[in-house]
Protein backbone atom coordinates (compact mmCIF):
# COMPACT_ATOMS: atom_id res chain seq x y z
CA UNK A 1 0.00 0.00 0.00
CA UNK A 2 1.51 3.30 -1.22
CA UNK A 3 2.00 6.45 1.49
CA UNK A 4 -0.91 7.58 2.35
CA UNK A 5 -0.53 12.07 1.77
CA UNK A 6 -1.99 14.97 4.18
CA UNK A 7 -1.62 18.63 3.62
CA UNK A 8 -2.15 20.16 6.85
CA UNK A 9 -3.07 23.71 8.20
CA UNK A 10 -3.17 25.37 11.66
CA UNK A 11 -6.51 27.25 12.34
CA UNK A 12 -6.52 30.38 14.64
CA UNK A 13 -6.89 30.09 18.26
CA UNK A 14 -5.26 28.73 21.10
CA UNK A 15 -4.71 24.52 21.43
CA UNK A 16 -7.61 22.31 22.56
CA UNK A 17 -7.73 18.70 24.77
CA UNK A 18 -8.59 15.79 21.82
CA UNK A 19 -6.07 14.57 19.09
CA UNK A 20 -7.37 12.60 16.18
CA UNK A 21 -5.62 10.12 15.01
CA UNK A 22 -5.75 7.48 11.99
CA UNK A 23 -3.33 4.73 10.98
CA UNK A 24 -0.68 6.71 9.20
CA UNK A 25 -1.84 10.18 10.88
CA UNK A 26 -3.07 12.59 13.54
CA UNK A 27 -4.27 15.81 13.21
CA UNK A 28 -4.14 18.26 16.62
CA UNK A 29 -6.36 20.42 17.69
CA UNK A 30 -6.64 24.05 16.19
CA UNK A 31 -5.47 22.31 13.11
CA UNK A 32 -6.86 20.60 9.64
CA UNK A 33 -6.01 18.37 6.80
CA UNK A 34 -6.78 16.79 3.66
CA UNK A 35 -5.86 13.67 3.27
CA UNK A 36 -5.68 10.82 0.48
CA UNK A 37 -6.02 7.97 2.42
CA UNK A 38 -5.23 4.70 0.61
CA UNK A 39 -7.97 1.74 1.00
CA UNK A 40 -6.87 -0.27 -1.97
CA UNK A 41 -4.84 -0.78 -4.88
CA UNK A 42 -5.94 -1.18 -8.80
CA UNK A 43 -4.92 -3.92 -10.55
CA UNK A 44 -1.63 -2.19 -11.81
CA UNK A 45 -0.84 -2.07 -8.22
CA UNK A 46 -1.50 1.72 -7.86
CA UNK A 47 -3.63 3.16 -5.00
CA UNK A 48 -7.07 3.73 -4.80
CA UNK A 49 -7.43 6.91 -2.18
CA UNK A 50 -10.45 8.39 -1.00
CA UNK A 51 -10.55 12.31 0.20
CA UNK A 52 -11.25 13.23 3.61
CA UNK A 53 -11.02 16.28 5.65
CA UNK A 54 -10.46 16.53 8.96
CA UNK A 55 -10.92 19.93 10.95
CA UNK A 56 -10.24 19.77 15.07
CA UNK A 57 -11.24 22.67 16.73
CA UNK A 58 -9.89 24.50 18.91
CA UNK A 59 -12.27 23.89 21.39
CA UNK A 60 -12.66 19.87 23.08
CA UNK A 61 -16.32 18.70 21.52
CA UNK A 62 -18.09 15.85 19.90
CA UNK A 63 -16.78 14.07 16.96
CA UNK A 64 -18.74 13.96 13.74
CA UNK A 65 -18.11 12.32 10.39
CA UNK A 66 -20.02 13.50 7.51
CA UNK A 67 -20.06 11.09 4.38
CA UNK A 68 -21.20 10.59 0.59
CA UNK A 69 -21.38 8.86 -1.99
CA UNK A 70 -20.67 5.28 -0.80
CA UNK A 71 -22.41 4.76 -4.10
CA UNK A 72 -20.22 6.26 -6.44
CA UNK A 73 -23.51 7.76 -8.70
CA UNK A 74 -24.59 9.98 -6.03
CA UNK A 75 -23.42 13.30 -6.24
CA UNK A 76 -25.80 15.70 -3.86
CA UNK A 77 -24.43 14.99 -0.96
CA UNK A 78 -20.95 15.46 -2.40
CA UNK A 79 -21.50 18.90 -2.39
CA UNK A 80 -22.97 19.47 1.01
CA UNK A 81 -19.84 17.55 2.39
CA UNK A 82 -17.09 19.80 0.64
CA UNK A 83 -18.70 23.02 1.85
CA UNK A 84 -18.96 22.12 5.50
CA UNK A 85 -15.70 20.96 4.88
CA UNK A 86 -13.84 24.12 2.60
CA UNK A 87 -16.57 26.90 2.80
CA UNK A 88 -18.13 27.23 6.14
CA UNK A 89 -15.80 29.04 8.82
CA UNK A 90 -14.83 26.66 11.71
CA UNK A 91 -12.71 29.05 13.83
CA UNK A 92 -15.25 28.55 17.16
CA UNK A 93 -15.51 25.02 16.44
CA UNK A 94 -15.73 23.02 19.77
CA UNK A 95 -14.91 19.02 18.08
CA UNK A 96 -13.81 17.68 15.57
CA UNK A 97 -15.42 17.63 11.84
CA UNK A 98 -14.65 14.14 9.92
CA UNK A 99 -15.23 14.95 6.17
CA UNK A 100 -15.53 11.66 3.70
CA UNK A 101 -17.27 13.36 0.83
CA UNK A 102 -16.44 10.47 -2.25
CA UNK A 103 -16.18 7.44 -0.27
CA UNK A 104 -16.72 5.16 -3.20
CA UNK A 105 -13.94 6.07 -5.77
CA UNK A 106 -13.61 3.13 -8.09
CA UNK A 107 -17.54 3.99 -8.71
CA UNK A 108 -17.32 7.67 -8.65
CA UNK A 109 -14.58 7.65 -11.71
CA UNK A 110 -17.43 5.34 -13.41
CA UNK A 111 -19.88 6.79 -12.39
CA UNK A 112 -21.45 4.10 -11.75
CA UNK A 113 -23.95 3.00 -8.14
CA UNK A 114 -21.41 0.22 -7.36
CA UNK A 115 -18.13 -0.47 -6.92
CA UNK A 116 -16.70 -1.55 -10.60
CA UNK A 117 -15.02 -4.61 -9.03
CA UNK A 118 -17.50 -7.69 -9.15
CA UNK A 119 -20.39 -5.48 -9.05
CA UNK A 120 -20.77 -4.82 -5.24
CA UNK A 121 -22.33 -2.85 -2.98
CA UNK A 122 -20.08 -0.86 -0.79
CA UNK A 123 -22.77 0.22 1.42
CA UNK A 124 -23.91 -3.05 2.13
CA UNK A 125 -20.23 -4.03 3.69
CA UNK A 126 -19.77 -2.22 6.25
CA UNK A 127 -18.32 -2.84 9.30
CA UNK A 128 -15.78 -4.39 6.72
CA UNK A 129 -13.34 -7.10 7.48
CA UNK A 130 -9.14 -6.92 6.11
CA UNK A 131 -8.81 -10.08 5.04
CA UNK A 132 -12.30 -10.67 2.91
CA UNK A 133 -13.60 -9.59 -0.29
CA UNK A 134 -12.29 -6.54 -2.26
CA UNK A 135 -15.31 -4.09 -0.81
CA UNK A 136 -15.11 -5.30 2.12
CA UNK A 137 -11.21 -4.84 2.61
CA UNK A 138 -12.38 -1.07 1.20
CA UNK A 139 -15.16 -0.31 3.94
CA UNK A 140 -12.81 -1.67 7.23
CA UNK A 141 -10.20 0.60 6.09
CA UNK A 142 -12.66 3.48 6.43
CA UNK A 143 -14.88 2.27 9.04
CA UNK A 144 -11.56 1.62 11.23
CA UNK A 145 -10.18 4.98 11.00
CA UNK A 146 -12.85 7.68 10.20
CA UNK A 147 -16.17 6.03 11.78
CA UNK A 148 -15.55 4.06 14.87
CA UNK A 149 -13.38 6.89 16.18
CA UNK A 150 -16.40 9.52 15.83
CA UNK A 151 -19.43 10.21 18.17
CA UNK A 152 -22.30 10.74 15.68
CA UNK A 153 -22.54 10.71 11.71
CA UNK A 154 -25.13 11.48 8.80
CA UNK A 155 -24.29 9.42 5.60
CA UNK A 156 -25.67 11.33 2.77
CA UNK A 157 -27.34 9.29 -0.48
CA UNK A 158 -29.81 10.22 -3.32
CA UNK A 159 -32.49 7.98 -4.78
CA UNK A 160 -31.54 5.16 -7.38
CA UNK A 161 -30.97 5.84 -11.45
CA UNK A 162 -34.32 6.56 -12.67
CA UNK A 163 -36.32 7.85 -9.46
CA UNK A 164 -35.75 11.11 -7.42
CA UNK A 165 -36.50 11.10 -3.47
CA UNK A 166 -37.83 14.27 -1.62
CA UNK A 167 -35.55 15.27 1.36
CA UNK A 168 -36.11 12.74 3.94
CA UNK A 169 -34.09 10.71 6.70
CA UNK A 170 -34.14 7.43 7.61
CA UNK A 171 -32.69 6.43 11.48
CA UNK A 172 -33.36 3.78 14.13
CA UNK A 173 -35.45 6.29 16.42
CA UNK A 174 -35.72 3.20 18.90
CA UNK A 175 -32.37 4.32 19.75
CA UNK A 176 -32.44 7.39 21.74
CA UNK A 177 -29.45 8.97 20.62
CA UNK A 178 -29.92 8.38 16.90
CA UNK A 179 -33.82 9.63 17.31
CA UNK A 180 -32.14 13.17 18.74
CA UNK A 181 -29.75 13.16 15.88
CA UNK A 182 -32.33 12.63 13.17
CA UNK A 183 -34.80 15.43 14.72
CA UNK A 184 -31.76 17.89 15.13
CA UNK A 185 -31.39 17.49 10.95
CA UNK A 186 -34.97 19.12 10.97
CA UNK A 187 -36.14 17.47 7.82
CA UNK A 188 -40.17 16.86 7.64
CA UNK A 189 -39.97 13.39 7.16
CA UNK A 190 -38.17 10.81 9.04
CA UNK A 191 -38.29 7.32 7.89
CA UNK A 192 -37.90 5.06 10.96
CA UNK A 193 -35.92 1.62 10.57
CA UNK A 194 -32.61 0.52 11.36
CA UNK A 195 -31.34 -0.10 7.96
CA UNK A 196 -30.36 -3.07 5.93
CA UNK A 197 -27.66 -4.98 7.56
CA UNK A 198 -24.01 -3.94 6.10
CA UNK A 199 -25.46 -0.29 5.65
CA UNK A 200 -23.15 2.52 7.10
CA UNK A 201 -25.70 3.71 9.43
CA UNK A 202 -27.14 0.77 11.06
CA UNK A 203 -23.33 -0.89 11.55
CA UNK A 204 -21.63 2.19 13.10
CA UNK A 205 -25.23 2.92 14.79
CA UNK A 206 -24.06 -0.59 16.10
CA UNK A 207 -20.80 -0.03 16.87
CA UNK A 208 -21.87 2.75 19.46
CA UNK A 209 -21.98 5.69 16.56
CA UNK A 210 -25.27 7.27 16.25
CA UNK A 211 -25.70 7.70 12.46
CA UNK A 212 -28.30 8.86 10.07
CA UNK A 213 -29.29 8.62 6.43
CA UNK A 214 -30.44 11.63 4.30
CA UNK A 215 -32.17 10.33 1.37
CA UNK A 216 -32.32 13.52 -1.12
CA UNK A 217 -33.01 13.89 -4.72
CA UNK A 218 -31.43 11.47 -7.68
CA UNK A 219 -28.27 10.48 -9.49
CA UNK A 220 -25.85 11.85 -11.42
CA UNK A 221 -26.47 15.47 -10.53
CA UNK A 222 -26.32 18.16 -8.19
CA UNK A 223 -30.03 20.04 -7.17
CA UNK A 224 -28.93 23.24 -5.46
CA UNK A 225 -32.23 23.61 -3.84
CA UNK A 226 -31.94 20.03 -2.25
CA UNK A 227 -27.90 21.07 -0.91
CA UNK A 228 -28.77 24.38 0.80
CA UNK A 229 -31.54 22.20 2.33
CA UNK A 230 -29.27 19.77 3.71
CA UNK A 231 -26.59 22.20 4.84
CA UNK A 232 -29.39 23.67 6.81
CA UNK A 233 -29.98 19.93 8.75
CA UNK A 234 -26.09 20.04 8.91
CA UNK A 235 -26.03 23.23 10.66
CA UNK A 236 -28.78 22.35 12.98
CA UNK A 237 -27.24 19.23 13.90
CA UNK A 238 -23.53 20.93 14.67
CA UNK A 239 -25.39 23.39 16.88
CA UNK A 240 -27.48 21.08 18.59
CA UNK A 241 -24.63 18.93 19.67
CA UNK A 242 -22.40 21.63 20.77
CA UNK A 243 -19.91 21.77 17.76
CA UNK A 244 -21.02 25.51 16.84
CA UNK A 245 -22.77 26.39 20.04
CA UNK A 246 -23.55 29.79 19.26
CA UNK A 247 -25.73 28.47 16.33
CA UNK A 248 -29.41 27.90 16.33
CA UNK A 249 -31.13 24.70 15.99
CA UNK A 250 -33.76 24.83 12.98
CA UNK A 251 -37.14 23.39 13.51
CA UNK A 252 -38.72 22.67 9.86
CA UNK A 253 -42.82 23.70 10.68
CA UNK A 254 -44.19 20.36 10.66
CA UNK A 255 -42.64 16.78 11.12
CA UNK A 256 -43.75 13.01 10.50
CA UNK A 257 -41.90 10.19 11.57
CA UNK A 258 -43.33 6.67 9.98
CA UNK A 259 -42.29 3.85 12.13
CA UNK A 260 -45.16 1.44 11.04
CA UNK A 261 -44.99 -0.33 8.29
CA UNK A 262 -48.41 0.04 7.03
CA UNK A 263 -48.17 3.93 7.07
CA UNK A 264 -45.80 3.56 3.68
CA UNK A 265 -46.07 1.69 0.46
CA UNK A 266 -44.16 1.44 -2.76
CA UNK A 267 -46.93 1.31 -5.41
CA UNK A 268 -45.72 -1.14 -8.66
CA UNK A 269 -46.62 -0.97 -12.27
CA UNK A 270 -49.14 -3.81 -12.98
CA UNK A 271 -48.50 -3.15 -16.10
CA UNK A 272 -45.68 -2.64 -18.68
CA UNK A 273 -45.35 1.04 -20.77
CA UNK A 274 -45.20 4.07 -20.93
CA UNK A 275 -45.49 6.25 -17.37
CA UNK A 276 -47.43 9.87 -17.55
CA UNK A 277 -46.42 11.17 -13.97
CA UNK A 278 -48.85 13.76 -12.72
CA UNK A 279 -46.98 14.65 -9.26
CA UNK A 280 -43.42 15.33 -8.09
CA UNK A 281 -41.32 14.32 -5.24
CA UNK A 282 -42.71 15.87 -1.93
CA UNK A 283 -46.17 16.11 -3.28
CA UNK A 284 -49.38 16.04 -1.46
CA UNK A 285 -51.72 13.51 -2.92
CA UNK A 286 -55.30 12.35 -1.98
CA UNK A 287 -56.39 9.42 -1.18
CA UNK A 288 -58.43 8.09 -4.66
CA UNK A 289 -56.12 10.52 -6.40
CA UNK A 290 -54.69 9.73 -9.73
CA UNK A 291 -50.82 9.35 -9.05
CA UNK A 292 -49.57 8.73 -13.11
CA UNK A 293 -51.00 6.60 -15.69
CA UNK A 294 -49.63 3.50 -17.90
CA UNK A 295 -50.11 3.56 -21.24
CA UNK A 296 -49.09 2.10 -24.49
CA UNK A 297 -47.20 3.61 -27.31
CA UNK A 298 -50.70 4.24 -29.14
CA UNK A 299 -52.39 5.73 -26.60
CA UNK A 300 -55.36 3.35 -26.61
CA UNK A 301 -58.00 4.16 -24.20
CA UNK A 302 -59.15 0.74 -23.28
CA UNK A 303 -55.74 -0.27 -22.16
CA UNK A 304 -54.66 2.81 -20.10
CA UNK A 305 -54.03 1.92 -16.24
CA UNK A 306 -54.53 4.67 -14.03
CA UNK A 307 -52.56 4.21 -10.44
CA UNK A 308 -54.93 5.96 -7.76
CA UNK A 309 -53.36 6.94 -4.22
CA UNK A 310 -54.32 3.96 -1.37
CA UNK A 311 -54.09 6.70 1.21
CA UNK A 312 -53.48 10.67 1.57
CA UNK A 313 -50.07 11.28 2.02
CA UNK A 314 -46.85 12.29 0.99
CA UNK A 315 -45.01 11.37 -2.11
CA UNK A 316 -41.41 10.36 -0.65
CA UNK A 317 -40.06 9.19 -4.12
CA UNK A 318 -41.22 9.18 -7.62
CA UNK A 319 -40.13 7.47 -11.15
CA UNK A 320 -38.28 9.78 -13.08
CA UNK A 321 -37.49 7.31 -15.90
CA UNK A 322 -41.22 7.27 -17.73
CA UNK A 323 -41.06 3.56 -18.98
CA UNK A 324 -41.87 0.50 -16.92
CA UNK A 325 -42.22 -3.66 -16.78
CA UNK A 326 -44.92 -5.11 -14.81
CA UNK A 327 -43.04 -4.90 -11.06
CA UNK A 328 -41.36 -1.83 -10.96
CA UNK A 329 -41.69 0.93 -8.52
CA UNK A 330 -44.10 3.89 -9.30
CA UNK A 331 -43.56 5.53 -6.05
CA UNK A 332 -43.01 5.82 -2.05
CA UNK A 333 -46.43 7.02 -0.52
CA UNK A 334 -46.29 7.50 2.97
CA UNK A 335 -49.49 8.07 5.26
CA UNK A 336 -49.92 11.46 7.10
CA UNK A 337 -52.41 11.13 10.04
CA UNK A 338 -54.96 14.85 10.55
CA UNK A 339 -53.00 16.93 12.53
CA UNK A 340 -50.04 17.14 10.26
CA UNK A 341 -51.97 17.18 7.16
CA UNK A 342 -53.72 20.49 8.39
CA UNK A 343 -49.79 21.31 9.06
CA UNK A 344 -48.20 20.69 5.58
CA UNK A 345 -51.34 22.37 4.16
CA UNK A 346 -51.19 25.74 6.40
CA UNK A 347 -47.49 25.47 4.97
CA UNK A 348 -48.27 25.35 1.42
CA UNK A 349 -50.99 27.92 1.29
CA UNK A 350 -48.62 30.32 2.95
CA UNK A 351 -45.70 29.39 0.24
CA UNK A 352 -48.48 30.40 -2.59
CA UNK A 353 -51.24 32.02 -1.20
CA UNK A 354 -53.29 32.24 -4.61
CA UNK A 355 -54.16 28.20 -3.52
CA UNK A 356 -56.66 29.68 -0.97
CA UNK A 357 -58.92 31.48 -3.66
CA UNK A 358 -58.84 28.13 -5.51
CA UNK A 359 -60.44 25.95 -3.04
């Protein structure tokens, strides 16, 4: 394995208590670094290095990590990483900020979901293990030395190629520490559910780190609107765990948090063809509502299948890609019970308030 490289700064202010150290590294307090940390090698023998930041503040506090693209396809979150990390000022910081914002390399130069090499799924091998399988190798080396050592995390992701997700986050809220977390992020919908097993968040939640998912937008391309969002939950959650204590929490109006299962559905195609979407991400539909239609390349009337809404609630995630086989996923609907229906709509008739002369 080649030398791993750091290019280190000193930050203003006077030392702190808490080193942070890696294997091949440590970066003091008042000071930062970006680092190319080698988790593999190519098959030419070269290394494969990931880029993280790491900021200690001057002031003894929490550690966080902050992480993306662990598939290599999904680039929102890239963004919101790299301007905590390079653009926000961090002179009062009290902890330490762990930035990971491409964790998934090989797939990021392909731009491709997975890792290149066999196909798999680096966010389904986490904690890792050294000597097993190529991804896994790939996920201890980062676990090891940028997760375990941290005291909370949010792992950012986007939806699949082909479907977009509103912002949401998903957390084990049965765990106390992670349900505080995923509030602080202040995003109106929190998925509840520990997480497939191998997934960042559930195996450091494991491990004794509480982590998060954000789930926002879809592949291949940054959505502005979606990244000031997020940086909004990021600054929430920094000031609600002490890192930038003279910060503001942000409370986001109205909140849901689905922890049954029969309170969301992913509704299927019965049918293969041609999808005319009638709603977008974050949408409010009604129950009976047409969602999109199926048709054929002729249009014919007798064969059109309308998908109607089960419930009223909230469109999570929609198709983007407009053609379907019989199986695959229209959209996420989750359930919204009275009281924070009457809250999403007070919200929306006071973003345009032309709705209330349409009713």
């Amino acid at each position: 394995m080649s030398e791993d490289r750091a290019d280190s700064s000193s930050a203003d202010g006077g030392p702190g208590e808490d080193v942070f150290t890696y294997n091949g590294g440590r970066v003091d307090p008042g000071e930062s670094a970006n680092i190319r940390y080698g988790i593999s090698e190519t098959y030419l023998g070269d290394p494969v290095r990931i880029p993280v930041t790491v900021i200690n503040g001057t002031h003894p506090g929490p550690t966080v990590f902050l992480s993306a693209a662990a598939h290599g396809d999904e680039l929102n979150g890239i963004e919101v990483v790299r301007e905590v990390a390079h653009d926000w000022n961090h002179a009062d910081l009290h902890g330490t900020l762990i930035c990971l914002p491409v964790m998934n390399v090989p797939g990021f130069l392909a731009q491709e979901r997975y890792l290149p090499i066999y196909d798999r799924d680096l966010n389904r091998s986490f904690p890792g293990r050294e000597d097993s399988t190529s991804a896994r190798r790939m996920a201890h080396r980062i676990f090891t030395n940028f997760i375990e050592p941290c005291d909370l995390g949010i792992d950012f992701h986007t939806s699949t190629r082909g479907r977009t997700n509103m912002l949401h986050v998903r957390a084990n809220i049965d765990d106390a520490d992670v349900e505080r977390l995923a509030k602080a992020f202040s995003s109106n919908v929190i998925i509840a559910g520990q997480g497939p097993s191998g997934t960042l968040r559930r195996e450091a939640t494991d491990a004794g780190v509480p982590t998060i998912t954000v789930e926002m937008g879809e592949a291949h391309r940054f959505q502005r609107q979606l990244i000031d969002r997020s940086l909004t939950g990021v600054a929430s959650v920094l000031a609600e765990f002490g890192l930038h204590p003279d910060s503001s929490v942000h409370w986001p109006g109205w909140r849901v948090i689905i922890d049954d299962a029969g309170e969301k559905t992913w509704l299927r195609a019965d049918a293969g063809g041609i999808v005319d979407m009638k709603h977008s991400s974050g949408d409010l539909v009604r129950e009976g509502e047409t969602i999109c239609a199926i048709t054929n390349p002729f249009k014919e009337e007798d064969v059109i299948v309308t998908v109607e809404a089960p419930f009223t609630g909230l469109l999570v995630g929609v198709l983007e890609n407009p053609v379907v086989y019989p199986g695959n996923p229209l959209c996420h609907l989750v359930k919204l019970d009275d009281t924070i229906l009457h809250a999403l709509e007070r919200e929306i008739e006071r973003q345009d308030p032309f709705l209330e002369t349409l009713e």
